[in-house]
C-alpha atoms as a PDB file:
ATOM      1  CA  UNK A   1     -10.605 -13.476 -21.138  1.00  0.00           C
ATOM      2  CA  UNK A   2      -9.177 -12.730 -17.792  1.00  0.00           C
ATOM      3  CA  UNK A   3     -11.014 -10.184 -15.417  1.00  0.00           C
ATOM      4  CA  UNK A   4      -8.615  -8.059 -14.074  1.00  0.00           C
ATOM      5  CA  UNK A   5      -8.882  -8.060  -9.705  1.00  0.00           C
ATOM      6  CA  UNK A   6      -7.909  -4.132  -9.848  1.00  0.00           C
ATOM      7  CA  UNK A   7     -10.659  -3.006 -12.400  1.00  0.00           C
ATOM      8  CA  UNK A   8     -13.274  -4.058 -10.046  1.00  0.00           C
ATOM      9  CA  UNK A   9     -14.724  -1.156  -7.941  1.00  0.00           C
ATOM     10  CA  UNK A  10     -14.201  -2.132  -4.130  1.00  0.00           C
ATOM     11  CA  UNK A  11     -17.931  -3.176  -2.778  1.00  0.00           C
ATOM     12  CA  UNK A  12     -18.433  -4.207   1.597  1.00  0.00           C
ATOM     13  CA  UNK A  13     -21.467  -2.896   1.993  1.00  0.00           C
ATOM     14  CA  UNK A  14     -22.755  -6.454   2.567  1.00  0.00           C
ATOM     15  CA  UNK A  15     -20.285  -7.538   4.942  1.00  0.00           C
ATOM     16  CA  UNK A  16     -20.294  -3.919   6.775  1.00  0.00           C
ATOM     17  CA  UNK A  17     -24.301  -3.921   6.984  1.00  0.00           C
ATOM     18  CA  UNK A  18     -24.186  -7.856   8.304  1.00  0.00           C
ATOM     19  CA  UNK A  19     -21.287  -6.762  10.523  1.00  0.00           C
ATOM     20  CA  UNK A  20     -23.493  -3.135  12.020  1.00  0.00           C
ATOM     21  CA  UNK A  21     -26.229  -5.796  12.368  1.00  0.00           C
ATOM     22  CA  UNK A  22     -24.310  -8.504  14.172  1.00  0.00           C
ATOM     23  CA  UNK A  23     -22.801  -5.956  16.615  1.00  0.00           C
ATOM     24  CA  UNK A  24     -25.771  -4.117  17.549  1.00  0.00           C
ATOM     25  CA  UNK A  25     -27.891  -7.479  17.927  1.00  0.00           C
ATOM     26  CA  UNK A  26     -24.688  -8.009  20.761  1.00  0.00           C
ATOM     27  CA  UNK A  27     -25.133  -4.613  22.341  1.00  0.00           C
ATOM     28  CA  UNK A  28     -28.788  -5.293  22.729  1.00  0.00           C
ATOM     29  CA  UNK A  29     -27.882  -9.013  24.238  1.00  0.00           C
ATOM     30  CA  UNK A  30     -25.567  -7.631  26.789  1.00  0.00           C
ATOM     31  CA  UNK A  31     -27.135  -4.350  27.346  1.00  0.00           C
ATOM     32  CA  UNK A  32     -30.801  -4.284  26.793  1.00  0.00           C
ATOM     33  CA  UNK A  33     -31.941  -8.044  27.791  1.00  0.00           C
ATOM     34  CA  UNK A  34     -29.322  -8.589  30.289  1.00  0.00           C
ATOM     35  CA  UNK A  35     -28.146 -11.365  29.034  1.00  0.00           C
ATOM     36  CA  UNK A  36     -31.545 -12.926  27.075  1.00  0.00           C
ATOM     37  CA  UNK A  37     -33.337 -12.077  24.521  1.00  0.00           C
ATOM     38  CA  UNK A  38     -36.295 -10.569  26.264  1.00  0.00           C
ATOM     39  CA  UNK A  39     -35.552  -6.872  24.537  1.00  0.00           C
ATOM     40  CA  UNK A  40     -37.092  -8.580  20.890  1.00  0.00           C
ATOM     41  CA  UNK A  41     -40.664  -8.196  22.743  1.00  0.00           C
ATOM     42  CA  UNK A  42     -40.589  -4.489  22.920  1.00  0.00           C
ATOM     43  CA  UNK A  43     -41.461  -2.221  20.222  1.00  0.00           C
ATOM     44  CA  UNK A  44     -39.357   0.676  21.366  1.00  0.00           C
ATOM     45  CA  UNK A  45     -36.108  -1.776  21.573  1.00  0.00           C
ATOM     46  CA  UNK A  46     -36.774  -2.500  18.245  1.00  0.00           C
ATOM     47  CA  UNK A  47     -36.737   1.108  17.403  1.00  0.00           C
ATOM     48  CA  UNK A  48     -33.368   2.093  18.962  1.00  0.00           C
ATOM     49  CA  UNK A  49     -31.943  -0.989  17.834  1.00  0.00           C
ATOM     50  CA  UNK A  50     -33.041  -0.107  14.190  1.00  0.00           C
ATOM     51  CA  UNK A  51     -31.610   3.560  15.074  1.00  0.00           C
ATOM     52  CA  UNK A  52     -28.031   1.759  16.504  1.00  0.00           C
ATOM     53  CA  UNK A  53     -27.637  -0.206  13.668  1.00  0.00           C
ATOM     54  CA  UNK A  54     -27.687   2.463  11.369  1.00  0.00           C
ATOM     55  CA  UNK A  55     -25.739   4.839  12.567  1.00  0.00           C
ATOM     56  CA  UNK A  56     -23.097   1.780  13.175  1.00  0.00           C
ATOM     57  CA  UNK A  57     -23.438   0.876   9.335  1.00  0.00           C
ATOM     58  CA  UNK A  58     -22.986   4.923   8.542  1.00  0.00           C
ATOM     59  CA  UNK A  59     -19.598   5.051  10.423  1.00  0.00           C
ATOM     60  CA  UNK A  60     -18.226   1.590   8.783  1.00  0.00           C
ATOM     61  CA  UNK A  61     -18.987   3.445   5.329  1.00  0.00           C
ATOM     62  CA  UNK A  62     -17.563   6.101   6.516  1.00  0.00           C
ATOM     63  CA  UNK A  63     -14.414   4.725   7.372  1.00  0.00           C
ATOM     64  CA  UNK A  64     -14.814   2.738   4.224  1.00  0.00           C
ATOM     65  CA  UNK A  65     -15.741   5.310   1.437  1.00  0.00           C
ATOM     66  CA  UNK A  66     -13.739   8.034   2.934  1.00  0.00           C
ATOM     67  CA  UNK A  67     -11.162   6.959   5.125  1.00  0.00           C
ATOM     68  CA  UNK A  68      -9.576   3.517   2.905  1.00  0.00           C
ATOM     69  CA  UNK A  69     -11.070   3.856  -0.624  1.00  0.00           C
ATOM     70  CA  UNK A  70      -7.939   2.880  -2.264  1.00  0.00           C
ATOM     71  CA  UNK A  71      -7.391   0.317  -0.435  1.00  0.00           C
ATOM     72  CA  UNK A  72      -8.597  -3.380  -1.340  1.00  0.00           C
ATOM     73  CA  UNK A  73      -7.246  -5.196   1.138  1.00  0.00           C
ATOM     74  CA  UNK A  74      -9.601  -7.474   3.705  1.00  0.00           C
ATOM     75  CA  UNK A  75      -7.634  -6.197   6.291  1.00  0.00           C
ATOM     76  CA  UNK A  76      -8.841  -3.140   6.061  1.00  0.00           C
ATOM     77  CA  UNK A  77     -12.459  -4.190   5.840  1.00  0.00           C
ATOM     78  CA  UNK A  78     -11.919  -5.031   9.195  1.00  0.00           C
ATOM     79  CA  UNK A  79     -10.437  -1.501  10.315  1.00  0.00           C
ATOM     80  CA  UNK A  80     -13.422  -0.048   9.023  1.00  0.00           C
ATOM     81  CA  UNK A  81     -15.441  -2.694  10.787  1.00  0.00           C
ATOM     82  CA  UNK A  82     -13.944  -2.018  13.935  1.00  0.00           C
ATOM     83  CA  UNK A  83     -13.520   1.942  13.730  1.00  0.00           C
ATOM     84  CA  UNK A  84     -16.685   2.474  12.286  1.00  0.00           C
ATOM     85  CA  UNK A  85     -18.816   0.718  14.776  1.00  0.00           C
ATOM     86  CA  UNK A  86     -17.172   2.568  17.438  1.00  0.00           C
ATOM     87  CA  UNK A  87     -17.429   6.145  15.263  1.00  0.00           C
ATOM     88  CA  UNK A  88     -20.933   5.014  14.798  1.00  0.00           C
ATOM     89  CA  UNK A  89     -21.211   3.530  18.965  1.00  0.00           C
ATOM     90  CA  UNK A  90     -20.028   7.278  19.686  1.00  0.00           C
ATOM     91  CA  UNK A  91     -22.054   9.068  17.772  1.00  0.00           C
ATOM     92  CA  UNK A  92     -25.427   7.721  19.047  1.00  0.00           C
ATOM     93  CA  UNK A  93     -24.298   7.977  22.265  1.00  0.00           C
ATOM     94  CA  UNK A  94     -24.024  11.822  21.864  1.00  0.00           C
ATOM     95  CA  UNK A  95     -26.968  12.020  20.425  1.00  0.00           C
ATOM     96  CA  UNK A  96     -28.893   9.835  22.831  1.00  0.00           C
ATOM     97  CA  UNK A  97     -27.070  11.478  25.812  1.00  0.00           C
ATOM     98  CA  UNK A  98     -26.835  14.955  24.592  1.00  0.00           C
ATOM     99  CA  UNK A  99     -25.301  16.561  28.086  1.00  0.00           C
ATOM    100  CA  UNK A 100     -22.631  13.866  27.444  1.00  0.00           C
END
């Protein structure tokens, strides 16, 4: 028996959480260690990056679930990649710098 391709419910989550991970692990490269890795030995990094990475994986399924739900396309897996990170970028940055 065949499995139909369109019955199957449309599922990134994996690939948008390794994505939000991947991304914020290059913020905190370029940003927090200045270029090394030195950020990994602070607890409070570790915190914000926990806090980044979330709120980068809440805009992807954002812009997943809400914005391109009928879509199954894995082109626009990647435009939820890419305009949820910076949704999610955008968001902790108001939050972090509230007299932004």
């Amino acid at each position: 028996m065949a499995i139909n391709h369109k019955s199957i419910p449309k599922d990134d989550s994996a690939i948008l959480l390794i994505c939000a991970l991947a991304i914020t692990f290059l913020l905190f490269f370029v940003d927090e260690g200045s270029m090394t890795f030195n950020w990994m030995a602070n607890v409070g990094s570790w915190i914000l990056f926990i806090i980044y990475a979330v709120f980068i994986f809440m805009g992807e399924v954002f812009v997943s679930i809400i914005l391109l739900r009928k879509y199954q396309s894995a082109v626009y897996t990647l435009l939820s990649v890419a305009t949820g990170s910076g949704l999610g970028i955008l968001f902790v940055a108001k939050v972090v710098m509230s007299d932004w």
